[in-house]
N, C-alpha and C. Protein backbone atom coordinates (compact mmCIF):
# COMPACT_ATOMS: atom_id res chain seq x y z
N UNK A 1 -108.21 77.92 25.62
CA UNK A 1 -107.20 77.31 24.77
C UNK A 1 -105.88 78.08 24.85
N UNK A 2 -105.91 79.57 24.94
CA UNK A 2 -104.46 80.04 24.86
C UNK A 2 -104.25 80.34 26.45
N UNK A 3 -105.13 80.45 27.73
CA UNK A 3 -104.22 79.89 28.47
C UNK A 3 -103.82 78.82 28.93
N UNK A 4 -103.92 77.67 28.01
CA UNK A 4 -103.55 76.61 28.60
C UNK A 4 -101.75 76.30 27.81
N UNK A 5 -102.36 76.60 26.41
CA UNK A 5 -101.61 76.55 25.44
C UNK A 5 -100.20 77.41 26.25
N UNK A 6 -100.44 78.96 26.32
CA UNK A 6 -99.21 79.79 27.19
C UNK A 6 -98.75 78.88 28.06
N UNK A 7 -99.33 78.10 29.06
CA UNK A 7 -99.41 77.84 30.30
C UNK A 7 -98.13 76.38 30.17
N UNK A 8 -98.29 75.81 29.34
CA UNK A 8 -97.94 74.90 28.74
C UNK A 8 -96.37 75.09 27.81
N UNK A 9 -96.31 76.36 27.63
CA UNK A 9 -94.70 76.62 26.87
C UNK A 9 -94.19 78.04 27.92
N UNK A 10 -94.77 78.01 29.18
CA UNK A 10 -94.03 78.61 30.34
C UNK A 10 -94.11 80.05 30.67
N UNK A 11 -95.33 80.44 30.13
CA UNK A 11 -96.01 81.50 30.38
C UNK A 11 -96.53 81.44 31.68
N UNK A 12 -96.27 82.56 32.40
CA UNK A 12 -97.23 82.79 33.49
C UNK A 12 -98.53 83.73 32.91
N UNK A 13 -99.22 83.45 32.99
CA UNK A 13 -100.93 84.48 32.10
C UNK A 13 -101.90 84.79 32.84
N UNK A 14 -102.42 85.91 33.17
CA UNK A 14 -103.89 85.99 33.82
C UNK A 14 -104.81 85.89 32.49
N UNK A 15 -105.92 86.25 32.80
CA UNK A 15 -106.39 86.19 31.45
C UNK A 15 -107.95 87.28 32.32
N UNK A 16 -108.23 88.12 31.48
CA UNK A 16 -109.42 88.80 31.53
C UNK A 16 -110.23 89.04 30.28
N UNK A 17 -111.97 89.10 30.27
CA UNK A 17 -112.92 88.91 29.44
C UNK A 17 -113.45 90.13 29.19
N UNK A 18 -113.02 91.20 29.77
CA UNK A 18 -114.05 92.76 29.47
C UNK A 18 -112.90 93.62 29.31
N UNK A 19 -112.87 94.69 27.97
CA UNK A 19 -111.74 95.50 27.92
C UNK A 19 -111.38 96.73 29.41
N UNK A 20 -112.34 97.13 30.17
CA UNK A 20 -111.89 97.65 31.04
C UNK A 20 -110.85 97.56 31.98
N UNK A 21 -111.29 96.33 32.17
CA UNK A 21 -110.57 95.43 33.44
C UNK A 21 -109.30 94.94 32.91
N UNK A 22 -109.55 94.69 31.63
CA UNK A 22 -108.16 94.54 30.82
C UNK A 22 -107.31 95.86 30.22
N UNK A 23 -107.49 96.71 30.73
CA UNK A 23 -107.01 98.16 30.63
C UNK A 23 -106.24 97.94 31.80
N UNK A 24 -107.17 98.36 33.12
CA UNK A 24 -106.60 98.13 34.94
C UNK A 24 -105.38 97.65 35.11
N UNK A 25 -106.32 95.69 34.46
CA UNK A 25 -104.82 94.96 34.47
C UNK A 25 -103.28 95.33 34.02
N UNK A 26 -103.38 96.26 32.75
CA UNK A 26 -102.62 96.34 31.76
C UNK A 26 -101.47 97.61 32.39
N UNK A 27 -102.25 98.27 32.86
CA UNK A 27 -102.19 99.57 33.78
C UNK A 27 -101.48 99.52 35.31
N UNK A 28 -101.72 98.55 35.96
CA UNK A 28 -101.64 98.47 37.22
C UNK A 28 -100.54 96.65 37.09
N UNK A 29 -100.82 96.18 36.57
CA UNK A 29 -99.83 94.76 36.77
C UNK A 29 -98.61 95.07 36.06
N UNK A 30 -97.81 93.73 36.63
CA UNK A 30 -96.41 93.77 36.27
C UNK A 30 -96.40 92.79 35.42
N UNK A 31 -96.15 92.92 33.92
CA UNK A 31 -97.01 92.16 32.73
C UNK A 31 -95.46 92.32 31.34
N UNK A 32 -94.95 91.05 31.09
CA UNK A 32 -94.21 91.69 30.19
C UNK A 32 -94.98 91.50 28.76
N UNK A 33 -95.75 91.34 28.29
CA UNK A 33 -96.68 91.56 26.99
C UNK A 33 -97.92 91.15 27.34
N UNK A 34 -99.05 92.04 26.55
CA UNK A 34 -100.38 92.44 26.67
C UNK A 34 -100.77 91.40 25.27
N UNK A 35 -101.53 90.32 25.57
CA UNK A 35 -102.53 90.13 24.21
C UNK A 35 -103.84 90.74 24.75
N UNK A 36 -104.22 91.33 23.01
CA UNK A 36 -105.24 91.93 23.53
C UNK A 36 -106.09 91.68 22.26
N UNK A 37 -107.68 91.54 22.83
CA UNK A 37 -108.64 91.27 21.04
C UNK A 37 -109.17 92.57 20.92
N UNK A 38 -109.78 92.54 19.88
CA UNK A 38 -110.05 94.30 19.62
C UNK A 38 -111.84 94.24 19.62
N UNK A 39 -112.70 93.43 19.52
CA UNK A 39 -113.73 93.58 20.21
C UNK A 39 -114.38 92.98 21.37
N UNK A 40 -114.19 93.75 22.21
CA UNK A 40 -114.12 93.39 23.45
C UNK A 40 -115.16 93.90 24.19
N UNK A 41 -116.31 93.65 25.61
CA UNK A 41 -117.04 94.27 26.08
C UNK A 41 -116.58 95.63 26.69
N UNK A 42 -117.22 96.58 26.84
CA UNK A 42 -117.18 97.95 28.38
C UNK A 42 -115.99 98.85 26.74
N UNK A 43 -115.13 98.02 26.55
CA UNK A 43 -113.73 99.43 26.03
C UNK A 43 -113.23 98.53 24.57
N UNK A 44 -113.13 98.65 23.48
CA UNK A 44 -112.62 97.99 22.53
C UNK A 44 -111.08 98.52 22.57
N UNK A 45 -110.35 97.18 22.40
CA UNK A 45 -108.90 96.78 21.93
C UNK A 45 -108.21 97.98 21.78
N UNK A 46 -108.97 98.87 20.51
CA UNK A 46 -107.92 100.01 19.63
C UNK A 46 -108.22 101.10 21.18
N UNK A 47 -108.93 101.28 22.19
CA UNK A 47 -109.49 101.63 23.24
C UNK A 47 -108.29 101.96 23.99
N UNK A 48 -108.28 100.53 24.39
CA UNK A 48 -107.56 100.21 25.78
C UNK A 48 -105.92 100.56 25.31
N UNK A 49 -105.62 100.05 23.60
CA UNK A 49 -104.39 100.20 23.85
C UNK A 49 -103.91 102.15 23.49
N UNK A 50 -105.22 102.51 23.29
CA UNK A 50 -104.78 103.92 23.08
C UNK A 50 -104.72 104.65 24.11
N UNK A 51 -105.87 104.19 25.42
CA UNK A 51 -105.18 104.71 26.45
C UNK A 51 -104.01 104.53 27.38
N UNK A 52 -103.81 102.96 27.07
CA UNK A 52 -102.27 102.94 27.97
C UNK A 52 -101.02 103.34 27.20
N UNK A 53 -100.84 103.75 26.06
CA UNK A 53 -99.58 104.43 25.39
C UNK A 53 -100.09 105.71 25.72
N UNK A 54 -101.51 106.64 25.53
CA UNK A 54 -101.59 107.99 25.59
C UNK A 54 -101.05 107.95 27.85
N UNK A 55 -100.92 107.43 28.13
CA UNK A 55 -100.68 107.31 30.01
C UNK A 55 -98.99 106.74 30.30
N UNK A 56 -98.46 106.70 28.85
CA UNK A 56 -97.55 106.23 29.17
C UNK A 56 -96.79 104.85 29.67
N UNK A 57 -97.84 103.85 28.95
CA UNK A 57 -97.59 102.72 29.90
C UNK A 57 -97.17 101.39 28.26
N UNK A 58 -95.97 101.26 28.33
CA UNK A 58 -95.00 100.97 27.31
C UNK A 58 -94.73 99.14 26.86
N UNK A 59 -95.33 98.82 27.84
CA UNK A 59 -95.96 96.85 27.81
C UNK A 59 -96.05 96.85 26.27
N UNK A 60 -95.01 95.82 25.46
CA UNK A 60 -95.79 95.21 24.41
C UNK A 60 -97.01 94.94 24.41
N UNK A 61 -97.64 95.32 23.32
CA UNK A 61 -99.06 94.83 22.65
C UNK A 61 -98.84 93.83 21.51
N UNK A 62 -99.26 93.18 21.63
CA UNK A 62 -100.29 92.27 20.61
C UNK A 62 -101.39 92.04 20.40
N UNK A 63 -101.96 92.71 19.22
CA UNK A 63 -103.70 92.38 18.83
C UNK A 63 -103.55 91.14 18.31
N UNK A 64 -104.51 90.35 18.78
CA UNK A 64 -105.26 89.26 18.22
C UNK A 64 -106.58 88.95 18.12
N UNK A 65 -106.79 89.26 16.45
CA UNK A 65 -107.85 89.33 16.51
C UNK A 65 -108.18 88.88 15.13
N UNK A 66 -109.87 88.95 14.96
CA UNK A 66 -110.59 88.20 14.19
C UNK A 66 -110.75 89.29 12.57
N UNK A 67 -110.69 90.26 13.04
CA UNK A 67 -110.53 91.52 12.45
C UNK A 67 -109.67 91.15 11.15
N UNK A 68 -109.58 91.34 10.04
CA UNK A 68 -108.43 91.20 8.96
C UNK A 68 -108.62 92.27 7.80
N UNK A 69 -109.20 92.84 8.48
CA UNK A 69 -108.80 93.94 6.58
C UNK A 69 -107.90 94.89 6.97
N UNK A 70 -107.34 95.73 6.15
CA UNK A 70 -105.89 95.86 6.29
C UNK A 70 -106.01 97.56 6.69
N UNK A 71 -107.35 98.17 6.73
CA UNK A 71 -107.21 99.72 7.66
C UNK A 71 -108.00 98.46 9.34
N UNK A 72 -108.43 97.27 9.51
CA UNK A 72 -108.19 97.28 10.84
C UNK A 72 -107.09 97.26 11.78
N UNK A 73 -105.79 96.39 10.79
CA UNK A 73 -104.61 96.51 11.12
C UNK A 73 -103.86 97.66 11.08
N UNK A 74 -104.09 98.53 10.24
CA UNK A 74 -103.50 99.91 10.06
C UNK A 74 -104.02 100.65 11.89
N UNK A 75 -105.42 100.28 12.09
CA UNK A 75 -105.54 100.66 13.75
C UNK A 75 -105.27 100.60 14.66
N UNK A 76 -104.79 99.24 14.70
CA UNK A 76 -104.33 98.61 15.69
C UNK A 76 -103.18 99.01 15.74
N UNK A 77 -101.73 99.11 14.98
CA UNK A 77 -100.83 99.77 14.72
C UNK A 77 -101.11 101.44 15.00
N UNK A 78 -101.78 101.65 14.49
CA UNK A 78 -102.09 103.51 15.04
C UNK A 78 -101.68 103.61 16.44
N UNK A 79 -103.07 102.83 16.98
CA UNK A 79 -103.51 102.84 18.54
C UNK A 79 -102.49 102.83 19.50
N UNK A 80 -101.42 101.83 19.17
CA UNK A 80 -100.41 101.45 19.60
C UNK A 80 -99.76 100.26 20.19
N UNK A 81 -100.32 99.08 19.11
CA UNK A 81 -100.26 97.86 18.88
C UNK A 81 -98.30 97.96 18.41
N UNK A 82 -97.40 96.95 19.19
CA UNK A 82 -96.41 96.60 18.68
C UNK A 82 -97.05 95.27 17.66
N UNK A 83 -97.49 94.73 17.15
CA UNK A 83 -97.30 93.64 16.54
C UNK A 83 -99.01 93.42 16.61
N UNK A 84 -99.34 92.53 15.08
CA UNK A 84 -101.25 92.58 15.02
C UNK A 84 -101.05 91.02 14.30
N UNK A 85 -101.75 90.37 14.54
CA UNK A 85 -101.84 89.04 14.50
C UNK A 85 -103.60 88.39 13.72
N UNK A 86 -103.66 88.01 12.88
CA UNK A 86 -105.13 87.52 12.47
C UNK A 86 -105.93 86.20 12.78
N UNK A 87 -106.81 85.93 12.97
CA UNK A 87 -107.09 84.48 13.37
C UNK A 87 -107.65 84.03 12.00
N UNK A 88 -107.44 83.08 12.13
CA UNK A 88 -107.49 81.81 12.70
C UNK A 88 -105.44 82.05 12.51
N UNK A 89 -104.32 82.01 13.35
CA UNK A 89 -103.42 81.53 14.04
C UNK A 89 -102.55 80.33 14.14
N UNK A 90 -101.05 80.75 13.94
CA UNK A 90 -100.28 79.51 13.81
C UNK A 90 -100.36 80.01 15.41
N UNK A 91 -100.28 78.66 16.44
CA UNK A 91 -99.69 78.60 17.81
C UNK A 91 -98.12 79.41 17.77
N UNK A 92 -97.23 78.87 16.96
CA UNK A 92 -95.98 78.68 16.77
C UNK A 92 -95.89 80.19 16.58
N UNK A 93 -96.29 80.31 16.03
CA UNK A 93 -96.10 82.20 15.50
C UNK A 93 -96.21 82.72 16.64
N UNK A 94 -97.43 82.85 17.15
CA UNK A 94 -97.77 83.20 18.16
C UNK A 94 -97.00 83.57 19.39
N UNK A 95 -96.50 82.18 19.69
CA UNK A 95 -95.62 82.18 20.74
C UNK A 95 -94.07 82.77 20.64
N UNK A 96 -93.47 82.34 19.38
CA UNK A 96 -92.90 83.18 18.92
C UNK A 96 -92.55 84.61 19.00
N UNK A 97 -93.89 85.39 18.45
CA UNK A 97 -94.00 86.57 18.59
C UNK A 97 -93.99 87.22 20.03
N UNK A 98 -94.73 86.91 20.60
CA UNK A 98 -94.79 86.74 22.25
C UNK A 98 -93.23 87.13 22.94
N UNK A 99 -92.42 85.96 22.56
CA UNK A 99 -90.87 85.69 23.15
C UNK A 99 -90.56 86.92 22.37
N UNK A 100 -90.45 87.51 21.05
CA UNK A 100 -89.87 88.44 20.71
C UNK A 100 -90.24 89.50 21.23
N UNK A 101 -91.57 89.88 21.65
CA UNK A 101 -91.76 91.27 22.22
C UNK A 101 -91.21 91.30 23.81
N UNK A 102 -91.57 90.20 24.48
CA UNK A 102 -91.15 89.93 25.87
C UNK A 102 -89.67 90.90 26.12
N UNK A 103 -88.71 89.98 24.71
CA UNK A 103 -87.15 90.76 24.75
C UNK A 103 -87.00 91.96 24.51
N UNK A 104 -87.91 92.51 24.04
CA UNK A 104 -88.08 94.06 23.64
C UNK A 104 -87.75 94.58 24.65
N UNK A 105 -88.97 94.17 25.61
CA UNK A 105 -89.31 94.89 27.03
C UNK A 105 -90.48 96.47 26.60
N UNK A 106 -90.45 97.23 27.86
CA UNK A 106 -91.53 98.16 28.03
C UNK A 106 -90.53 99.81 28.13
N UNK A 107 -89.66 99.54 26.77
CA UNK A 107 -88.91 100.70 27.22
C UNK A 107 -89.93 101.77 26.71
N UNK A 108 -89.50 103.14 26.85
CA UNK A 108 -89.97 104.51 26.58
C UNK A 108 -90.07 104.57 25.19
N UNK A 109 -91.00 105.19 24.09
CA UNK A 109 -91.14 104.99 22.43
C UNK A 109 -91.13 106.68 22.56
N UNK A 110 -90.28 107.21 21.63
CA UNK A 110 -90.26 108.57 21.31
C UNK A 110 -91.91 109.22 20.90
N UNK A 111 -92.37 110.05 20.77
CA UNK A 111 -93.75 110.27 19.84
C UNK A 111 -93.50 110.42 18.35
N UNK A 112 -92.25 110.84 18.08
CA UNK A 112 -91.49 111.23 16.98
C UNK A 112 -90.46 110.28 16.25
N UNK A 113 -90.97 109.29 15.47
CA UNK A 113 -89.51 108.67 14.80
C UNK A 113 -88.85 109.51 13.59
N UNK A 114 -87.62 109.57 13.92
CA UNK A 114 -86.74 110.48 12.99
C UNK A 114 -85.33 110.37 12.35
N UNK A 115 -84.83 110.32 11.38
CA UNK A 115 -83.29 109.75 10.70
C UNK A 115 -82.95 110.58 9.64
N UNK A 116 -82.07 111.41 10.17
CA UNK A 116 -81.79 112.01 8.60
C UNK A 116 -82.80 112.74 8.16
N UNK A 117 -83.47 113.83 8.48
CA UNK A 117 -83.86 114.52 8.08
C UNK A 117 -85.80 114.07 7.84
N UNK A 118 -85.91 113.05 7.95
CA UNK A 118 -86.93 111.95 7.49
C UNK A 118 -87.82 111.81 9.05
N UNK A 119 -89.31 112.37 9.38
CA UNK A 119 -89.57 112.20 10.34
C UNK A 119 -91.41 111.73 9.80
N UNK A 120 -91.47 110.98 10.91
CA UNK A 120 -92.76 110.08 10.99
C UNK A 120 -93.34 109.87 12.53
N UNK A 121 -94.91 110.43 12.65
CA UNK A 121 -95.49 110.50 13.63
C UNK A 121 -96.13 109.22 13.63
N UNK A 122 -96.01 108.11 14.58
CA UNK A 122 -96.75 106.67 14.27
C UNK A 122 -98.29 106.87 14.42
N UNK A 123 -98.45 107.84 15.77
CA UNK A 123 -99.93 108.02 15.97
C UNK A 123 -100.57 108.56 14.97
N UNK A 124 -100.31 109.73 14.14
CA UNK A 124 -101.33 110.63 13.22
C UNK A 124 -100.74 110.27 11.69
N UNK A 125 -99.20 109.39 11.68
CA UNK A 125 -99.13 109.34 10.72
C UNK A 125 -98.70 110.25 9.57
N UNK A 126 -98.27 111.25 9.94
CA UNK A 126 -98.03 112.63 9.09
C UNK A 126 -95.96 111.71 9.33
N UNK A 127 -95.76 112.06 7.90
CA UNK A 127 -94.85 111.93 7.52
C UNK A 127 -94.03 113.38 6.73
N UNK A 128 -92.79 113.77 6.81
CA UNK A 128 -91.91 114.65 6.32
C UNK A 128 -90.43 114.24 5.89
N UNK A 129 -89.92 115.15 5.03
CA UNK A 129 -88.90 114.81 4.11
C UNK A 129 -88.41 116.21 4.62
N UNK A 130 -87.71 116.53 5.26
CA UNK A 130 -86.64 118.07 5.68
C UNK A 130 -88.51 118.60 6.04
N UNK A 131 -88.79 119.93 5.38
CA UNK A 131 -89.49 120.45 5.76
C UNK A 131 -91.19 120.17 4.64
N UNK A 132 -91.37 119.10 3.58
CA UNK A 132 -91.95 118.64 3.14
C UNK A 132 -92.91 117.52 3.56
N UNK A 133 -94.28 117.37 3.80
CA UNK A 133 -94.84 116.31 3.45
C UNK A 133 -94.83 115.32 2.72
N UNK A 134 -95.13 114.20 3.33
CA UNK A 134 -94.69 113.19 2.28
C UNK A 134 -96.19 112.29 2.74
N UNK A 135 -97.33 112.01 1.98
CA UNK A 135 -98.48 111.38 1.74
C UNK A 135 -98.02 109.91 1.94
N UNK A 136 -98.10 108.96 2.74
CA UNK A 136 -98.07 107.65 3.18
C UNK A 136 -98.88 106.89 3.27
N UNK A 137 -99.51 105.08 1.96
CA UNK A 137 -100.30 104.76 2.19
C UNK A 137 -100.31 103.71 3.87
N UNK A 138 -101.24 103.07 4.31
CA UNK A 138 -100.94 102.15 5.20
C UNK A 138 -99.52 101.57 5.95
N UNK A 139 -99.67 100.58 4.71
CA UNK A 139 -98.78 99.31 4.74
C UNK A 139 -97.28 100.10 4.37
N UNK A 140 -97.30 101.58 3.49
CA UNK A 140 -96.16 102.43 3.45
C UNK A 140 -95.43 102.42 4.78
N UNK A 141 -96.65 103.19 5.93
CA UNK A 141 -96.46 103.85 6.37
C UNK A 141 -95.64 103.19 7.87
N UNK A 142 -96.39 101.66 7.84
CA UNK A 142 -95.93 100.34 8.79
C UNK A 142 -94.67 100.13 8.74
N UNK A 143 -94.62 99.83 7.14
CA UNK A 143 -92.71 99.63 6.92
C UNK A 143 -91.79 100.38 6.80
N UNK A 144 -91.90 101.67 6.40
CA UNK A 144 -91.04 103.01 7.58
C UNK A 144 -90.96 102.95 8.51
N UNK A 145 -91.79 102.80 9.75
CA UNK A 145 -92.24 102.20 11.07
C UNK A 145 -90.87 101.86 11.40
N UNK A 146 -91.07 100.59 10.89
CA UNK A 146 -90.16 99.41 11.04
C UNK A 146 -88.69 99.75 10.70
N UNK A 147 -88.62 100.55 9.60
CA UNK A 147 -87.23 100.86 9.47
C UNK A 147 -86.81 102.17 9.87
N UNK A 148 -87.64 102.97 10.46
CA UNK A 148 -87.21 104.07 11.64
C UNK A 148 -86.74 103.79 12.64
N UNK A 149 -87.49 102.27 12.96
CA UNK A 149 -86.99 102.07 14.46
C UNK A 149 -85.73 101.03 14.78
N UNK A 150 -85.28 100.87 13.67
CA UNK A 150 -84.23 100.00 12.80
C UNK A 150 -83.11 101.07 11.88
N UNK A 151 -82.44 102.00 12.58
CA UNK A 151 -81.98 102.56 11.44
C UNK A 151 -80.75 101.99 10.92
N UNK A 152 -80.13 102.11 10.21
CA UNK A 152 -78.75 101.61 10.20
C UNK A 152 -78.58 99.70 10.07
N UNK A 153 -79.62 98.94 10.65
CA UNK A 153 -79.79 97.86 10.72
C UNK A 153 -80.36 97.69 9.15
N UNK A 154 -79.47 96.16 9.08
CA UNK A 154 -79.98 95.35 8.18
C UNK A 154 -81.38 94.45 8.40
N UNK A 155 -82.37 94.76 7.41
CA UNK A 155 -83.51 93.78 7.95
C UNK A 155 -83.95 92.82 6.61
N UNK A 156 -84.21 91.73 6.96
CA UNK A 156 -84.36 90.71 6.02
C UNK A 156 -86.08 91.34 5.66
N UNK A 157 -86.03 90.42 4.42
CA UNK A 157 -87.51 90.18 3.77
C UNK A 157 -88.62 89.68 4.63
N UNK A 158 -87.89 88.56 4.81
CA UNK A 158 -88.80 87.56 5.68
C UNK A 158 -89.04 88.52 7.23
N UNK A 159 -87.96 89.20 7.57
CA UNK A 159 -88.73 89.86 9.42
C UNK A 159 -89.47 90.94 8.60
N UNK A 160 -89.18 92.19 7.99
CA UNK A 160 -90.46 92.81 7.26
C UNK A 160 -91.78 92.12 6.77
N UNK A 161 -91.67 91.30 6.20
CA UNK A 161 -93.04 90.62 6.57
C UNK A 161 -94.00 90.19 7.41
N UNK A 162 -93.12 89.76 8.13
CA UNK A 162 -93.49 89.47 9.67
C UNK A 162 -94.01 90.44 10.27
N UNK A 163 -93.46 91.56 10.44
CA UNK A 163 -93.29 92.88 10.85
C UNK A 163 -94.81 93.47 10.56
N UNK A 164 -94.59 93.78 9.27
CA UNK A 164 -95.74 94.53 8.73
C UNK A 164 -97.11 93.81 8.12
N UNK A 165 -96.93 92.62 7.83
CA UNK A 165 -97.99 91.83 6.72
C UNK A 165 -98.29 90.53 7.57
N UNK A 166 -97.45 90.41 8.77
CA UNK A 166 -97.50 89.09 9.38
C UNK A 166 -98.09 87.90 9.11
N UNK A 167 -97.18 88.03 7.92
CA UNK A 167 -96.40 86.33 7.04
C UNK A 167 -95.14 86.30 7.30
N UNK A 168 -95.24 84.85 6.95
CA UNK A 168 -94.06 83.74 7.77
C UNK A 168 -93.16 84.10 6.15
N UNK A 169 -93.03 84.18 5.34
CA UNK A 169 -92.04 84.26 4.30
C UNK A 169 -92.99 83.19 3.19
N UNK A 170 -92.09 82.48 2.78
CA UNK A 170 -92.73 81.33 1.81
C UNK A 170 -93.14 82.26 0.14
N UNK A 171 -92.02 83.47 -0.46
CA UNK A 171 -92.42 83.55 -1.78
C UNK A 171 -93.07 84.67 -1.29
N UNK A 172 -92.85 85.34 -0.73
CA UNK A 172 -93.68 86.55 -0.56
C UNK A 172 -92.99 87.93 -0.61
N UNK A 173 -91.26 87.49 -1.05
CA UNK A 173 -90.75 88.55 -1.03
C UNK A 173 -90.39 90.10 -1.67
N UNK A 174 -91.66 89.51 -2.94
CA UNK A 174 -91.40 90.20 -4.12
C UNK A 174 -92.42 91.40 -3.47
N UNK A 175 -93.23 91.67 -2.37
CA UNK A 175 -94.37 92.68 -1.80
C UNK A 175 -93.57 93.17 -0.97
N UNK A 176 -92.47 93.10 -0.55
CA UNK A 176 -91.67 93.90 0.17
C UNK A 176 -91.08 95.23 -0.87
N UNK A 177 -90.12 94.09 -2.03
CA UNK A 177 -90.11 94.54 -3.02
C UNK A 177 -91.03 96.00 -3.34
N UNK A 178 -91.75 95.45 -3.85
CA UNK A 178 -93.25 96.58 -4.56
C UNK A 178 -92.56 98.00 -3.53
N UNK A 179 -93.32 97.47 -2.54
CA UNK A 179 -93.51 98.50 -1.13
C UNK A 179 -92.30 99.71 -0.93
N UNK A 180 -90.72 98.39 -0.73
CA UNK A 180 -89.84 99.54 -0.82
C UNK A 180 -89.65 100.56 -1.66
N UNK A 181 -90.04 99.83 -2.94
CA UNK A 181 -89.61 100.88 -4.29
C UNK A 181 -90.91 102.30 -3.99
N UNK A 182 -92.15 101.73 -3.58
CA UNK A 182 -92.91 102.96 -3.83
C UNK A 182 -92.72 103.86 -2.36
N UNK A 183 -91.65 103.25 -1.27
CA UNK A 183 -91.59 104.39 -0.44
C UNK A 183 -89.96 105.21 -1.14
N UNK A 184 -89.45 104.28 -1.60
CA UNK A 184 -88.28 105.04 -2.50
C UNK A 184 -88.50 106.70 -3.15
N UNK A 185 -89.72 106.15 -3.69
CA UNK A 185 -89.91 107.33 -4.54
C UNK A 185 -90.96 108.29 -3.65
N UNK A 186 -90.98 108.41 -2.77
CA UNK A 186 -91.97 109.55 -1.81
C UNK A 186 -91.03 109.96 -0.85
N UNK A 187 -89.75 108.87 -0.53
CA UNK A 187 -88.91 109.60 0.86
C UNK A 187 -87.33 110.14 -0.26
N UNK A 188 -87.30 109.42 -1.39
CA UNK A 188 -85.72 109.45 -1.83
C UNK A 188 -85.47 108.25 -2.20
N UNK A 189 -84.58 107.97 -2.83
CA UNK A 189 -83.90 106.54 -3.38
C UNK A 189 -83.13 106.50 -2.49
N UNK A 190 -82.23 107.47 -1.94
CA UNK A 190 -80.87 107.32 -1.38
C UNK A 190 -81.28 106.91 0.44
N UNK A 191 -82.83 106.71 0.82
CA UNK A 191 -82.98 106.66 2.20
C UNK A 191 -82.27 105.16 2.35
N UNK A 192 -83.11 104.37 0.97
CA UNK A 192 -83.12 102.81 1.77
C UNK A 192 -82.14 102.32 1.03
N UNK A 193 -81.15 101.36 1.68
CA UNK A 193 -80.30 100.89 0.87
C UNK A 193 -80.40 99.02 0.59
N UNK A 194 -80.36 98.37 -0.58
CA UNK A 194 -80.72 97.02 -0.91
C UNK A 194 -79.29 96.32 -0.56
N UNK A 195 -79.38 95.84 0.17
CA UNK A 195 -77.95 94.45 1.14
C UNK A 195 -78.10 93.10 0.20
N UNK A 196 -77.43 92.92 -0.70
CA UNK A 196 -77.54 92.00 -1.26
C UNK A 196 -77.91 90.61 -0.68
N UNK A 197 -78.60 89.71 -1.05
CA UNK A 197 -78.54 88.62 -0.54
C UNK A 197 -79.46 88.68 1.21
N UNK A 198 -79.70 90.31 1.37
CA UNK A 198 -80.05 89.87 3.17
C UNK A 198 -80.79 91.02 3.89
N UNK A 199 -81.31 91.86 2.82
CA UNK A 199 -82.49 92.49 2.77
C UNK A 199 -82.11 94.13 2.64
N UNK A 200 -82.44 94.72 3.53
CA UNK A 200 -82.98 96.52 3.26
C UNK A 200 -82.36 97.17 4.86
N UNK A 201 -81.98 98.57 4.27
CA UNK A 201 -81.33 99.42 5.13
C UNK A 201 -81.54 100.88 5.21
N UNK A 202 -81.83 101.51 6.74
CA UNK A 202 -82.35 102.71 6.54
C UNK A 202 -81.16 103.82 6.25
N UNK A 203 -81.13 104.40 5.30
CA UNK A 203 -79.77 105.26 5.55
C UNK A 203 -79.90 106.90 5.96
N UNK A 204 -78.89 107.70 6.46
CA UNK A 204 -78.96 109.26 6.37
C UNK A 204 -77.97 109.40 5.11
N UNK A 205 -78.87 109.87 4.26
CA UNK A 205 -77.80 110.88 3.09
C UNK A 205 -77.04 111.52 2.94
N UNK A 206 -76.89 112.18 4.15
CA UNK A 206 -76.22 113.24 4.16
C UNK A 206 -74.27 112.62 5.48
N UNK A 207 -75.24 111.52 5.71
CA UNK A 207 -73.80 111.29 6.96
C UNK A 207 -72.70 110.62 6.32
C-alpha cells in the first residue's frame, strides 16, 4: 500500500522487509528519506537508526510505526528518528512529512545542541543551564529539540505539534502552552519568547 501510494504522488521507493538489509540499504544507497518501522526482523528500527547516525550517515528518518506510547516515541527520537509517526495514519500527513524532511536534506547534526548558554545532548538527553543541570521530562525534552534547532525562529503552535506530538492542530494548542511554561521554569523565563498571534521563540539572554 505505501509503495504504491509513494509511487503514485512521485516517489521513487525501494522498499525492504528485514531491518538489516534495511540498515545496508540505508547505509550504502542514495536515499533522500528513510521510512523505517521499529519492529522489524534480524535489527529493530531504534537499531538500525542508531547505527546509521552513530556511522554518521545523516538521511532523514521517519518511524512509522504501530508503537504509540509516548517513551516509544521518546526512542525513536533518542535513536535518531527526525520525525515519529503512529498508525493507523493520515496518507496526507505522511506524505507531507516526507516532502518536508526530503527539503531538509542529509546535512551534518552537531552531537551538541546549544544557544546561549543552554545546552542539550539529543542522544543521552542530559540537559544544562551555564554550568547546571537541568532534569527534562520526554515531551520537555522533544520541544527544546525543536527549538534548539530553531533558534531565533518563530515557530507556530500548530508546527510544534507536529513536531513533537504529531498532531495536525485542531484545539490542541493549549499542550504546547502547558509544555512551554514548564520548560520556562527549568531553563528561565527569559529563554522562550511568546510572538503574539504566531507562536514561540528561542532567545539568548544575554545578546
Amino acid at each position: 500500500m505505501l509503495y504504491s501510494g509513494l509511487r503514485a504522488e512521485g516517489f521513487d521507493v525501494d522498499v525492504v522487509h528485514d531491518g538489516l538489509e534495511g540498515y545496508w540499504q540505508a547505509r550504502e544507497g542514495a536515499h533522500d528519506v528513510v521510512v523505517l518501522d521499529i519492529l522489524l526482523p534480524s535489527m529493530t528500527g531504534y537499531a538500525v537508526a542508531a547505527r546509521l547516525r552513530a556511522e554518521k550517515v545523516w538521511t532523514p528518518l521517519l518511524m512509522l510505526t504501530a508503537k504509540d506510547g509516548d517513551y516509544d516515541e521518546a526512542d525513536g527520537l533518542d535513536a535518531g528518528a527526525d520525525d515519529y509517526l503512529r498508525k493507523p495514519f493520515s496518507f496526507v500527513v505522511l506524505t507531507a512529512r516526507l516532502r518536508a524532511l526530503a527539503r531538509r536534506g542529509a546535512s551534518p547534526r552537531p552531537r551538541l545542541l546549544s544557544h546561549g548558554g543552554l545546552v542539550l545532548d539529543p542522544e543521552s538527553g542530559d540537559c544544562s543551564v551555564g554550568a547546571a543541570p537541568v532534569s527534562l521530562q520526554p515531551r520537555e525534552r522533544a520541544l527544546l529539540e525543536v527549538l534548539l534547532r530553531n533558534p531565533g525562529r518563530v515557530l507556530s503552535k500548530d508546527r510544534l505539534l507536529a513536531a513533537v506530538w504529531g498532531l495536525d492542530g485542531g484545539g490542541e494548542g493549549n499542550l504546547v502552552e502547558v509544555y512551554v511554561s514548564s520548560l520556562r521554569r527549568k531553563i528561565g523565563s527569559d529563554r522562550i519568547a511568546t510572538v503574539r498571534g504566531l507562536g514561540y521563540r528561542l532567545l539568548d539572554p544575554d545578546a
